[in-house]
Structures are given as C-alpha cells and as structure tokens.
Protein backbone atom coordinates (compact mmCIF):
# COMPACT_ATOMS: atom_id res chain seq x y z
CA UNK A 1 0.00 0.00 0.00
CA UNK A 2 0.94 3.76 -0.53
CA UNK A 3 -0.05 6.81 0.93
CA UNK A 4 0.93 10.09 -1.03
CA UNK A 5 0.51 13.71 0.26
CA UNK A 6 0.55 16.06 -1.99
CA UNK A 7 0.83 19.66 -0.97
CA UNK A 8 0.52 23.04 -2.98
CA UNK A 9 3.74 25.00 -3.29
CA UNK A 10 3.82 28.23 -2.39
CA UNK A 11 0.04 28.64 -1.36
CA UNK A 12 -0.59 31.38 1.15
CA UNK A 13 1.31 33.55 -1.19
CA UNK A 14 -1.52 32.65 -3.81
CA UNK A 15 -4.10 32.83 -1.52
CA UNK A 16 -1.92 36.82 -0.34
CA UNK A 17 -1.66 37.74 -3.77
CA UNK A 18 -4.70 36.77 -6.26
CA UNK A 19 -7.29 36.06 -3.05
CA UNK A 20 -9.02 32.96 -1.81
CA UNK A 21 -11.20 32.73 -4.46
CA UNK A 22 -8.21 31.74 -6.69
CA UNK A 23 -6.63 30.12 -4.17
CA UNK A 24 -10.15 27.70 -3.86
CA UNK A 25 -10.03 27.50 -8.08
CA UNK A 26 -6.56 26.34 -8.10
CA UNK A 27 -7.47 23.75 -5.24
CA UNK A 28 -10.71 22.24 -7.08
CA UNK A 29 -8.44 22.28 -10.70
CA UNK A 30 -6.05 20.49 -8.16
CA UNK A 31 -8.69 18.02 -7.58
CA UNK A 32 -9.82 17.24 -11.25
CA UNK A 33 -5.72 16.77 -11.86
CA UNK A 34 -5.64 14.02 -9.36
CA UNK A 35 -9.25 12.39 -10.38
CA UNK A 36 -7.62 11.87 -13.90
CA UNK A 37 -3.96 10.81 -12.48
CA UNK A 38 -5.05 7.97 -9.91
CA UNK A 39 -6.45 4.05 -10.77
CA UNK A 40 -10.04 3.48 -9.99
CA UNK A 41 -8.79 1.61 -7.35
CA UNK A 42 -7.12 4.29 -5.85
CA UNK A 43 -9.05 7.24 -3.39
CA UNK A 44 -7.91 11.03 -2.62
CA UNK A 45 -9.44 13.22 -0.47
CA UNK A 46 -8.48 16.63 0.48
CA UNK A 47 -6.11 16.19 3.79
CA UNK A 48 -6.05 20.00 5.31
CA UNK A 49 -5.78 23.57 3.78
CA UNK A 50 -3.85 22.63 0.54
CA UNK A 51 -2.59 18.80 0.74
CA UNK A 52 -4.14 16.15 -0.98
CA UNK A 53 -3.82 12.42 0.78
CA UNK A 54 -3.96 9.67 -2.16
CA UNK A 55 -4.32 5.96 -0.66
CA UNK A 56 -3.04 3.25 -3.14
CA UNK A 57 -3.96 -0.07 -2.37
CA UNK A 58 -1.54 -3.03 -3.60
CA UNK A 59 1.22 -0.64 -4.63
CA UNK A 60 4.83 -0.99 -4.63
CA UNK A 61 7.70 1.44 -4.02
CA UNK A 62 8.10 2.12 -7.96
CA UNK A 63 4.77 2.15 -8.82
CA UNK A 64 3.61 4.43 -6.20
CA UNK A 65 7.10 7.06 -7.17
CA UNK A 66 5.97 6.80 -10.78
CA UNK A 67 2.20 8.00 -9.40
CA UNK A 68 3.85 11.08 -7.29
CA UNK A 69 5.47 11.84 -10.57
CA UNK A 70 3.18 11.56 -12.92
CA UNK A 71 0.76 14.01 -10.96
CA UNK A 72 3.52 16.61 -10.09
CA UNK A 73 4.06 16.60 -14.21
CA UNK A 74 0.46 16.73 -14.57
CA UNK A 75 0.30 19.81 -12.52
CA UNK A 76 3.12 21.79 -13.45
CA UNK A 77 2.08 21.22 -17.45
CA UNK A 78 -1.99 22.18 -16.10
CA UNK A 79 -3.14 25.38 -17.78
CA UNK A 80 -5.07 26.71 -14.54
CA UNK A 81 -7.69 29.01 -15.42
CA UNK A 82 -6.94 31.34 -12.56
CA UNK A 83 -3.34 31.92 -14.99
CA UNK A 84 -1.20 31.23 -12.41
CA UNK A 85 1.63 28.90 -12.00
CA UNK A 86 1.07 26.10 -9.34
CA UNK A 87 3.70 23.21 -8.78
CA UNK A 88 3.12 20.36 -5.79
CA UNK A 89 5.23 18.87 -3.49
CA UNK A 90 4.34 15.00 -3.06
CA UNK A 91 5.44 12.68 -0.20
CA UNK A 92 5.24 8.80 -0.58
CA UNK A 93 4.39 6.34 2.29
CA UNK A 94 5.18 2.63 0.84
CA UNK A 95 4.25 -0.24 3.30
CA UNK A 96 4.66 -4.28 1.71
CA UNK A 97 2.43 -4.76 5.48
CA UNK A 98 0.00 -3.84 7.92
CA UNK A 99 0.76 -0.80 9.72
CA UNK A 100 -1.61 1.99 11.34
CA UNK A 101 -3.18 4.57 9.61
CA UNK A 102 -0.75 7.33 12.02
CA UNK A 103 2.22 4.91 11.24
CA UNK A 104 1.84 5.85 7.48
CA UNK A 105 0.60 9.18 8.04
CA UNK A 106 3.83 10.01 9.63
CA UNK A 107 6.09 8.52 7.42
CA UNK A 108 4.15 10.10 4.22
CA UNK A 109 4.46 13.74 6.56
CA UNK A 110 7.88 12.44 6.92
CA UNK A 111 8.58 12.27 3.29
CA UNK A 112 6.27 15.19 2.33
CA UNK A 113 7.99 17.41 4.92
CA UNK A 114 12.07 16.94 3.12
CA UNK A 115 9.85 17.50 -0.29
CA UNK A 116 8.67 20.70 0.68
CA UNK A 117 12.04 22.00 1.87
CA UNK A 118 13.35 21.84 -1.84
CA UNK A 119 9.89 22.49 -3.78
CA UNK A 120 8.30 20.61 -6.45
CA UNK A 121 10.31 17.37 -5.83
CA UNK A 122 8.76 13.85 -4.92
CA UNK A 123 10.21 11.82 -1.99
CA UNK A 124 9.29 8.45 -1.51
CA UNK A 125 10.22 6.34 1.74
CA UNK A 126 9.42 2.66 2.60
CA UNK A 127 8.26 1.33 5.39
C-alpha cells in the first residue's frame, strides 16, 4: 500500500496575492488533476488547507514514485484558469504490510515534509 501527500507550493502567497477565491479555483483544478492521475482503485481526499492524501492499495515502491510523478508533471504542465503557476510537493508512504493509519501518516508527513524543503520534488520512503 501507498499513501501520497501532496501539498501546494507556495500557497498562502496565492491565496496573499490573487485572493481565496483563486486560491479555492486552483485547489478544485487540483482536484480534477488528481481524479484523472489515480487508478479506480485508488481514493484522494483533500487532507487539510492545501494537501491532498492519495491511498493506493496493492502498490509498490516504484509504482507508487511513478504516481507522485506523474501528478507533479500533470500539474506543473496544467493550464489553470486562474493563470497562475502552481507546482506540488508529493510525499510517498510505501508499506509491503499492515501498519496503522498514524504509522503511514507520519512517514508520508515524513517524506512530504524533506519534499517541501526543496519544492516541487517527490520523496518516496518505505516502510
């Protein structure tokens, strides 16, 4: 299983600069991005402000990486109709057994957290 977090870069400063109205447009455009990126077997929800959680059943380490990358490609090549720029930072959670729902929370935050220090990057750590 795999856990992904994906979190917008940047977003108080879109929220600060354009308004919350964009910043809400960019996060439903955000949403359709995802629907069209993920397996039918796969479920995201909106995890806080601006992160998306993505929970990937029967997934393995490469499989789940080429996921996070495929949606941060999808983004940053999105034409959002708000015409501004919007890039994601993704963490990966990748478990081969059963663990808690806070044990892979934690490890995706983990992962998510040394993605966001560099921007727009994907980190992917196994459990």
């Amino acid at each position: 299983m795999a856990l992904l977090i994906c979190d917008v870069d940047n977003f108080k400063l879109i929220n600060d600069t354009y308004g919350h109205v964009t910043g809400d447009t960019v996060l439903a455009e955000l949403a359709d991005i995802l629907k069209v990126n993920i397996r039918r077997s796969d479920t995201a929800y909106r995890y806080g402000g601006e992160e998306f959680a993505i929970i990937m059943p029967n997934t393995n380490f490469n499989e789940a990486k080429v996921a996070a990358m495929r949606i941060k490609n999808a983004v940053e090549k999105h034409y959002f109709k708000t015409n501004v720029t919007v890039t994601v930072s993704v963490g990966v959670a990748v478990t081969h057994y059963r663990v808690s729902a806070i044990d892979i929370i934690i490890i995706a935050d983990k992962a998510l957290y040394i993605a966001k220090k560099q921007k727009n990057i994907v980190v992917c750590l196994e459990m």
